[in-house]
PDB file of N, CA and C in Angstrom:
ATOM      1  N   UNK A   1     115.672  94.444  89.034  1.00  0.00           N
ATOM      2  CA  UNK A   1     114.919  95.369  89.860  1.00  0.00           C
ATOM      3  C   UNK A   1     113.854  94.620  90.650  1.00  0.00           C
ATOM      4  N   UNK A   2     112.656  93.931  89.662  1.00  0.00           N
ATOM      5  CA  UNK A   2     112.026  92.960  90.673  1.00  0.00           C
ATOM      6  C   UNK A   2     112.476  91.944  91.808  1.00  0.00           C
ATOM      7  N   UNK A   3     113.766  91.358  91.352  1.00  0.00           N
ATOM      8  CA  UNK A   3     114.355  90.581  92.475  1.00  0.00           C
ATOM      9  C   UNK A   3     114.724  91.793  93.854  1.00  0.00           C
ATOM     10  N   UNK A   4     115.400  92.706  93.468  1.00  0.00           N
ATOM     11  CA  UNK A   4     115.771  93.653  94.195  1.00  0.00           C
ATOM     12  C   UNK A   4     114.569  94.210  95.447  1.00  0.00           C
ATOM     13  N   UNK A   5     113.591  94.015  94.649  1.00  0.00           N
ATOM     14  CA  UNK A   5     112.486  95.005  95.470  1.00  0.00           C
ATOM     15  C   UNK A   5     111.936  93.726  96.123  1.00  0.00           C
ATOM     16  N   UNK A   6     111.484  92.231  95.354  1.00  0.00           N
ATOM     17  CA  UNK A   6     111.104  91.234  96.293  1.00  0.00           C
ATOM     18  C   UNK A   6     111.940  91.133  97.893  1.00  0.00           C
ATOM     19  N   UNK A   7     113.030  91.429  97.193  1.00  0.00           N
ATOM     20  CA  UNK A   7     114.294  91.047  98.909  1.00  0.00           C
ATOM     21  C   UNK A   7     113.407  92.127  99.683  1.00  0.00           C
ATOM     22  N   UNK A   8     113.800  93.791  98.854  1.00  0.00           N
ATOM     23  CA  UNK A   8     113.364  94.704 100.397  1.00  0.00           C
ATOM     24  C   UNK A   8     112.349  94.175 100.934  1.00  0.00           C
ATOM     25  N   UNK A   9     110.915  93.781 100.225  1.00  0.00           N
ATOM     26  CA  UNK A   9     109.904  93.571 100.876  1.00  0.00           C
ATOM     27  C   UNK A   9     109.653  92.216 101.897  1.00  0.00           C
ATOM     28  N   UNK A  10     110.977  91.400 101.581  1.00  0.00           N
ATOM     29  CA  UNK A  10     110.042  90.140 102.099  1.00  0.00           C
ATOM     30  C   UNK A  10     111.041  90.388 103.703  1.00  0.00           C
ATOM     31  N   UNK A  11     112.145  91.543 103.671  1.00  0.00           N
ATOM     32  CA  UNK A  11     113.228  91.831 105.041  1.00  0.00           C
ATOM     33  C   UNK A  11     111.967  92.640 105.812  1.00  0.00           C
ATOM     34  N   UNK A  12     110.885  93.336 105.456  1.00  0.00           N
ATOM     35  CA  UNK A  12     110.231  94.172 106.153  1.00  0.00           C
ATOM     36  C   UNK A  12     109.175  93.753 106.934  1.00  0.00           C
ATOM     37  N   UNK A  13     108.961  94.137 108.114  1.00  0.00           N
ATOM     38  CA  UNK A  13     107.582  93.294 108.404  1.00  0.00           C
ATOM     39  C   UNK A  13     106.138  92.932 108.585  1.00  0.00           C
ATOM     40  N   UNK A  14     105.356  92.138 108.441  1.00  0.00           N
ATOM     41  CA  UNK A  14     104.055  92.023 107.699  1.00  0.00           C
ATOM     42  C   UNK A  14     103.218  94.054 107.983  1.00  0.00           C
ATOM     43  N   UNK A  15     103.635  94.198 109.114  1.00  0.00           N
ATOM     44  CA  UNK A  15     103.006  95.993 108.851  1.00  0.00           C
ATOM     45  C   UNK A  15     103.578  96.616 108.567  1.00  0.00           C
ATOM     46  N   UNK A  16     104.532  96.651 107.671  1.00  0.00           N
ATOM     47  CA  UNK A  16     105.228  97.339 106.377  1.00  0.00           C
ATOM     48  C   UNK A  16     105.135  97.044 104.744  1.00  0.00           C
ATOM     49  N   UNK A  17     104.745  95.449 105.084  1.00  0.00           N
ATOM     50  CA  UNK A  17     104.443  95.111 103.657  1.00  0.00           C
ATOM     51  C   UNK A  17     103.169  95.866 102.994  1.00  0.00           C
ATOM     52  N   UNK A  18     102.514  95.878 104.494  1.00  0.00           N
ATOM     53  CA  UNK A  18     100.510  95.706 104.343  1.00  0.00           C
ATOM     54  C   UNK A  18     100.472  97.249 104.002  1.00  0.00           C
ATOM     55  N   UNK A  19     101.736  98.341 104.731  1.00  0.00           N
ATOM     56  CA  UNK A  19     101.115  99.595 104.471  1.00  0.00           C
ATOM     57  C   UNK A  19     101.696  99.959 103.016  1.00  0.00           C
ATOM     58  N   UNK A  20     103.135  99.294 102.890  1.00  0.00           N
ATOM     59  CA  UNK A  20     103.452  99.598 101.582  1.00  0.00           C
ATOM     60  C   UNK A  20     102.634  99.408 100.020  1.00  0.00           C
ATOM     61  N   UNK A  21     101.555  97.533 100.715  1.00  0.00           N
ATOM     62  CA  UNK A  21     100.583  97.959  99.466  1.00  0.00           C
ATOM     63  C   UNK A  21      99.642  98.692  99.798  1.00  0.00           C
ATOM     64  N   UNK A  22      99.303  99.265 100.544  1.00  0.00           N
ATOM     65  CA  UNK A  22      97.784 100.079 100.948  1.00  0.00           C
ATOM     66  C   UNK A  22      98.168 101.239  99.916  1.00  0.00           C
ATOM     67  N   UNK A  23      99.678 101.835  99.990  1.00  0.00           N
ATOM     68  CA  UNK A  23     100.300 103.029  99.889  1.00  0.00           C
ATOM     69  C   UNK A  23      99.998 102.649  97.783  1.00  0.00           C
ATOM     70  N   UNK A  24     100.571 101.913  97.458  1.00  0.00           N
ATOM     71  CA  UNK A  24     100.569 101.672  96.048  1.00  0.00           C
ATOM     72  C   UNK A  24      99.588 101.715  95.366  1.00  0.00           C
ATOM     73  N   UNK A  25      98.551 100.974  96.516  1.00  0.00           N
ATOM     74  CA  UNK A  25      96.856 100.558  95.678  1.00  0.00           C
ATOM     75  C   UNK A  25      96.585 102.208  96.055  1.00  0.00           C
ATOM     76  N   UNK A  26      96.561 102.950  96.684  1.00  0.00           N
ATOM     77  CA  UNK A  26      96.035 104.661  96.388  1.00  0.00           C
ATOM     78  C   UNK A  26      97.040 105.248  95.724  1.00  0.00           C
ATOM     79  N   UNK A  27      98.269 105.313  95.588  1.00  0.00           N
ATOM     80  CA  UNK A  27      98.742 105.655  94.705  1.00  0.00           C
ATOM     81  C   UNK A  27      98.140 105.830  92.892  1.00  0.00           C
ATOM     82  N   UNK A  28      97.753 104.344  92.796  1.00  0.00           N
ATOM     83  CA  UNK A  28      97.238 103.919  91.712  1.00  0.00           C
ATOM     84  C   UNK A  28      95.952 104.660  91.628  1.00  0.00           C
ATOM     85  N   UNK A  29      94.959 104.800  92.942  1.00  0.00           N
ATOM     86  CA  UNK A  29      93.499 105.177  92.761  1.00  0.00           C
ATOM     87  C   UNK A  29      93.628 106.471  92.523  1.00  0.00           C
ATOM     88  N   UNK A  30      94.733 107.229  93.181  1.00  0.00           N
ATOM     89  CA  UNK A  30      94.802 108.694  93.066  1.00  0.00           C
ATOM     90  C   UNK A  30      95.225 109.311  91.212  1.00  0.00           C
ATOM     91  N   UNK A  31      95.957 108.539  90.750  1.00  0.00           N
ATOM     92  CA  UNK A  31      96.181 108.630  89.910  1.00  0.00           C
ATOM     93  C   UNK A  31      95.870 108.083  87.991  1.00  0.00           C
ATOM     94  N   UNK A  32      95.096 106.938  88.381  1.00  0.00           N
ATOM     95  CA  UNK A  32      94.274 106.204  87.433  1.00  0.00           C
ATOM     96  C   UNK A  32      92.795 106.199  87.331  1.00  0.00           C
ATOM     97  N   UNK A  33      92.216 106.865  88.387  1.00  0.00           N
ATOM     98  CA  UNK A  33      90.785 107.261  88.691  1.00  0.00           C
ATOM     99  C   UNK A  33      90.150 108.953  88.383  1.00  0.00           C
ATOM    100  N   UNK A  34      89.685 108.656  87.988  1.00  0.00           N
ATOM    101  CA  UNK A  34      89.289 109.894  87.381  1.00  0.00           C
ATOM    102  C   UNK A  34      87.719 110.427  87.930  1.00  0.00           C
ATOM    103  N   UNK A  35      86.932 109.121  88.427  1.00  0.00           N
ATOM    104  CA  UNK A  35      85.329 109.613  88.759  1.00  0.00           C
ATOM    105  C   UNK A  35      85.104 108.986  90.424  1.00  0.00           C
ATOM    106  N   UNK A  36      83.591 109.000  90.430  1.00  0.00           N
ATOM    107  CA  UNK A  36      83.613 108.403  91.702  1.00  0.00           C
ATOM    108  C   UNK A  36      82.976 107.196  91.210  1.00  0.00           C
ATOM    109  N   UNK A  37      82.341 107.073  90.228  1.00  0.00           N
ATOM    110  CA  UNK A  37      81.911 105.968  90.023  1.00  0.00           C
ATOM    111  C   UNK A  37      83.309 105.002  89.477  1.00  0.00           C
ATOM    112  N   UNK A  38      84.520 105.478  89.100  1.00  0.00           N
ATOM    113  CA  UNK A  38      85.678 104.541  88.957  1.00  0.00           C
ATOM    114  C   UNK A  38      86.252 104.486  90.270  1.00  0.00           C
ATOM    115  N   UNK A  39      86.033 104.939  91.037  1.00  0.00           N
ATOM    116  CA  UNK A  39      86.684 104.517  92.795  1.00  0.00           C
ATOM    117  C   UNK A  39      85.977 103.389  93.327  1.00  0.00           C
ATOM    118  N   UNK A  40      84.232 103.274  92.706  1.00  0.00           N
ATOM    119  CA  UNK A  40      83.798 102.115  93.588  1.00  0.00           C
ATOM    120  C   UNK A  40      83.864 101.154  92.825  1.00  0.00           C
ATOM    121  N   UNK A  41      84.013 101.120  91.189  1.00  0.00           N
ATOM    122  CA  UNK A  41      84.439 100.103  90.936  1.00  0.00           C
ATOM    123  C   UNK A  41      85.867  99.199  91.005  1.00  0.00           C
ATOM    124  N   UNK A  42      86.730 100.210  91.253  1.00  0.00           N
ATOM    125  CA  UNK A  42      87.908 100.125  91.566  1.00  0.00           C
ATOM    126  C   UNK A  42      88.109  99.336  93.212  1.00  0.00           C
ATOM    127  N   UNK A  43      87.428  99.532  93.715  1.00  0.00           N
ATOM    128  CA  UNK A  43      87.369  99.213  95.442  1.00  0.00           C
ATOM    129  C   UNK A  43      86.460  97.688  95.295  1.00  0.00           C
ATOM    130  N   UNK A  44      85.404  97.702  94.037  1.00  0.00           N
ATOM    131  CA  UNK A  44      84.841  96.450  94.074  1.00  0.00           C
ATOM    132  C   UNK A  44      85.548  95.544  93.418  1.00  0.00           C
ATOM    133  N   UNK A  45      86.625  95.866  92.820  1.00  0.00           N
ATOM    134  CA  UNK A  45      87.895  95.133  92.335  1.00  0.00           C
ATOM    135  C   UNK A  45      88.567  94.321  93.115  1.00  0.00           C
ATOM    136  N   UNK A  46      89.367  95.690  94.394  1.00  0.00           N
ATOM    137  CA  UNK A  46      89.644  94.740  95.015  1.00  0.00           C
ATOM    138  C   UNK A  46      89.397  94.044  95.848  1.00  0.00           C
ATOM    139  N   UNK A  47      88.212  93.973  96.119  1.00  0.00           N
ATOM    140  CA  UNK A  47      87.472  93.378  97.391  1.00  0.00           C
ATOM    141  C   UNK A  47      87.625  92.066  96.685  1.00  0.00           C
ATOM    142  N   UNK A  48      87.263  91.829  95.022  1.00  0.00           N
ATOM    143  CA  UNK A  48      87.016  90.076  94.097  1.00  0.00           C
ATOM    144  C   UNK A  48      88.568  89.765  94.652  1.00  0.00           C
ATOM    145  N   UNK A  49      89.496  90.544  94.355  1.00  0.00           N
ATOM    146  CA  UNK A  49      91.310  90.437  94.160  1.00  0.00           C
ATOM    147  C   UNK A  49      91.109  89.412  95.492  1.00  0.00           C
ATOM    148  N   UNK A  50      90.755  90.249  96.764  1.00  0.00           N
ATOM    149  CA  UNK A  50      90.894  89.706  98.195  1.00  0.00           C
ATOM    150  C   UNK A  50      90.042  88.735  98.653  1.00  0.00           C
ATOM    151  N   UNK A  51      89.197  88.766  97.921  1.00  0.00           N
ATOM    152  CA  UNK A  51      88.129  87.544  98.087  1.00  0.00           C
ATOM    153  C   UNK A  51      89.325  86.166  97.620  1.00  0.00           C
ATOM    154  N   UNK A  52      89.372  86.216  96.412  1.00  0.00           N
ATOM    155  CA  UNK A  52      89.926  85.315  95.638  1.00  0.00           C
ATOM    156  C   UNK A  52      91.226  85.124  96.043  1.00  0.00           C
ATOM    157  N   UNK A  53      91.808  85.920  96.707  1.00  0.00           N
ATOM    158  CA  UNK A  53      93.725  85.395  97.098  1.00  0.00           C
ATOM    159  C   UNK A  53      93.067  84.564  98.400  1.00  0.00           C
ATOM    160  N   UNK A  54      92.584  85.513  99.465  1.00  0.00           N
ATOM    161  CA  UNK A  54      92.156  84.505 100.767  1.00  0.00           C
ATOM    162  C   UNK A  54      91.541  83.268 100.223  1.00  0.00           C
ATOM    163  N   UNK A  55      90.996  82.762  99.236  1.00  0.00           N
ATOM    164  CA  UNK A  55      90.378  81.371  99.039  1.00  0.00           C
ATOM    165  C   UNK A  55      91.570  81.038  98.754  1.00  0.00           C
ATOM    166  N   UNK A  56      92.073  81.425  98.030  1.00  0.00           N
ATOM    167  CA  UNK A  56      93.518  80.253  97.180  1.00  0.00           C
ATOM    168  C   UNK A  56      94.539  79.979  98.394  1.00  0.00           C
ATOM    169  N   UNK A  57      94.426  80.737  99.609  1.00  0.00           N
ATOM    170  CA  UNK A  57      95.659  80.967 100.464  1.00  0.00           C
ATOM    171  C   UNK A  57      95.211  80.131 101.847  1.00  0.00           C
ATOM    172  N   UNK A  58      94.112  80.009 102.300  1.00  0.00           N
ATOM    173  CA  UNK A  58      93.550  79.992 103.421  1.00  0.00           C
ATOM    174  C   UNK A  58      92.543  78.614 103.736  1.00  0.00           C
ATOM    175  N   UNK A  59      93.031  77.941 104.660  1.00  0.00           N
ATOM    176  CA  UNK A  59      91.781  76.589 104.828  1.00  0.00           C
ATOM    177  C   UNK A  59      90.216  77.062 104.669  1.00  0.00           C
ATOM    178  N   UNK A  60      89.376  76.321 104.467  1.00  0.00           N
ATOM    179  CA  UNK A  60      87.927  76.672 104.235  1.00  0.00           C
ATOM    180  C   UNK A  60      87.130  77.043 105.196  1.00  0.00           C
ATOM    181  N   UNK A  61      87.786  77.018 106.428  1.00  0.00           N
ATOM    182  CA  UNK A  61      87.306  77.626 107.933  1.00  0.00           C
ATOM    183  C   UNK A  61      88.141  78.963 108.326  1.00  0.00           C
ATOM    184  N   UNK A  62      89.189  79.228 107.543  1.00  0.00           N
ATOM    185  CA  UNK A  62      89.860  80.356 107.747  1.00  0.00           C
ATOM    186  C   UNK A  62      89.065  81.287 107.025  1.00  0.00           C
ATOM    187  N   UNK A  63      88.922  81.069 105.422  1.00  0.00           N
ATOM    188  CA  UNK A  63      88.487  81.502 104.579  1.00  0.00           C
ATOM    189  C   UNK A  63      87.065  81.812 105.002  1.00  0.00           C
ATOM    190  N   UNK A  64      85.907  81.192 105.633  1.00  0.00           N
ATOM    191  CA  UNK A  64      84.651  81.429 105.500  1.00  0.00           C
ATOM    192  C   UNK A  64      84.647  82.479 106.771  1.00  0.00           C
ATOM    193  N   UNK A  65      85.747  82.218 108.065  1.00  0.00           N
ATOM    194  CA  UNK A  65      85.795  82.865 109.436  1.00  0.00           C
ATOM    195  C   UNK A  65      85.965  84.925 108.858  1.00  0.00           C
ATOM    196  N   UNK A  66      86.968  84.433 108.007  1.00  0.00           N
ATOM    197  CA  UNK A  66      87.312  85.982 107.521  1.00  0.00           C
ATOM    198  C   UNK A  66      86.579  86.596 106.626  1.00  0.00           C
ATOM    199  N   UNK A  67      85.524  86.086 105.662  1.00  0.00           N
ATOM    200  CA  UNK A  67      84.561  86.647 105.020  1.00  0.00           C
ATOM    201  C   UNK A  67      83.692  87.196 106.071  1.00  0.00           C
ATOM    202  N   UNK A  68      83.001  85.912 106.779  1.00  0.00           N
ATOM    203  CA  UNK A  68      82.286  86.495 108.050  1.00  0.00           C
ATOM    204  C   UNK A  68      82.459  87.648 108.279  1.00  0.00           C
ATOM    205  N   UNK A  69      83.646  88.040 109.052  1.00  0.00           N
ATOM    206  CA  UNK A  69      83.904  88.966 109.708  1.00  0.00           C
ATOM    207  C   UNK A  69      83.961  90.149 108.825  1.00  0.00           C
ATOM    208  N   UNK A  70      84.644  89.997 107.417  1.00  0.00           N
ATOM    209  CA  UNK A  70      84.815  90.977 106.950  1.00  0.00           C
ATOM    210  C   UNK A  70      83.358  91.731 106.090  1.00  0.00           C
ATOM    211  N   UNK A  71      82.173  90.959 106.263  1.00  0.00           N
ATOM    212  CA  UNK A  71      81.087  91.288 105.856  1.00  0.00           C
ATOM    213  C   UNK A  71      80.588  92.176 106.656  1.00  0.00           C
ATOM    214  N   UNK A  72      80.782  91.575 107.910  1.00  0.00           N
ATOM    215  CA  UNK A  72      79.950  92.474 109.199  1.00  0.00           C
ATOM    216  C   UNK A  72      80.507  93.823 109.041  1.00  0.00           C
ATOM    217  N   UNK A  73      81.865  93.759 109.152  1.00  0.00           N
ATOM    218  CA  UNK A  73      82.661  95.001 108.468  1.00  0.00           C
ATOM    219  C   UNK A  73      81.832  96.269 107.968  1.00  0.00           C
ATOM    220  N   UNK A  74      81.763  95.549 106.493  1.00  0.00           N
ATOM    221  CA  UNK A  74      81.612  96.603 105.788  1.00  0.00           C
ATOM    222  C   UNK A  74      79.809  96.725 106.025  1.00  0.00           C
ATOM    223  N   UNK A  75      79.267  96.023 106.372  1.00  0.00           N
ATOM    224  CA  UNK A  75      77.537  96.543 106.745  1.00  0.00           C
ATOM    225  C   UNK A  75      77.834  97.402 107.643  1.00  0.00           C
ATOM    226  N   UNK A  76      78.773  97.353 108.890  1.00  0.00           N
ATOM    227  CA  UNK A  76      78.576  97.942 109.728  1.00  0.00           C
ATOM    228  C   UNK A  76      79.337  99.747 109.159  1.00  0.00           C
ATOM    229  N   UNK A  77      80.179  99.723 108.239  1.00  0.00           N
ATOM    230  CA  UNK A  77      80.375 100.856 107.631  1.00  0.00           C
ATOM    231  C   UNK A  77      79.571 101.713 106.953  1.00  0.00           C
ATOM    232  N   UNK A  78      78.813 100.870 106.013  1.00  0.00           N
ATOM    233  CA  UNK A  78      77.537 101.195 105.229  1.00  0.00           C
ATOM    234  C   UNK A  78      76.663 101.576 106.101  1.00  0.00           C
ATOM    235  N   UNK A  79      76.033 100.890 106.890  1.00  0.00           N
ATOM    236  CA  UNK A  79      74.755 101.515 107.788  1.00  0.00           C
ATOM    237  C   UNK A  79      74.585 102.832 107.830  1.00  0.00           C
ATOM    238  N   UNK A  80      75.401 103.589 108.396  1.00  0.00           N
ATOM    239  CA  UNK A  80      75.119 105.211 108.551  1.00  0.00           C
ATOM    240  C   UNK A  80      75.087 105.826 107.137  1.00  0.00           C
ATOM    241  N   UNK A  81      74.863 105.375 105.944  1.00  0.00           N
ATOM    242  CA  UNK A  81      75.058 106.212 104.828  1.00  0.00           C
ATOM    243  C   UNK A  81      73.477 105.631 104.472  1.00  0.00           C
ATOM    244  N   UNK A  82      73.243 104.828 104.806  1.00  0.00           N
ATOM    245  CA  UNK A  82      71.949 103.956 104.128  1.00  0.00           C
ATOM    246  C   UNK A  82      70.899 104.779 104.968  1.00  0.00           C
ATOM    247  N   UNK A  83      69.908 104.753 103.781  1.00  0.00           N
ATOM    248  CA  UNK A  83      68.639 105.874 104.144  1.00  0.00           C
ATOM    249  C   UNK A  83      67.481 105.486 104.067  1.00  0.00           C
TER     250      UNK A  83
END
């Protein structure tokens, strides 16, 4: 079965892979989460998960370019909630 499902996924392309895990990781939140305080720890999960694959995956200028960016990100999400 795992070999089976590696093939479908690796024939599909990178914006099918990306939505198929988006689709799994809420799958999982919808169904293994129970509070709100387990959603943000759950979300601060995977932010370490994605921190830590982009280092293992990515040169040290790729890696620091995409933290960058992905910091500004999420400040710039946060801002309007911050009081």
């Amino acid at each position: 079965m795992l070999i089976y499902l590696n093939k479908t996924l690796t024939m599909q392309s990178a914006t099918d892979k990306l939505q198929e895990y988006l689709n799994e990781l809420m799958n999982f939140s919808d169904t293994a989460v129970t509070s709100q305080e387990e959603q943000i720890l759950l979300a601060g999960a995977m932010m370490g998960v994605a921190k830590m694959l982009y280092h293992n995956n990515l040169t040290e200028q790729e890696y620091d370019k995409i933290m960058n960016h992905n910091g500004r990100d999420l400040l710039n999400l946060l801002k309007p909630t911050i009081h």
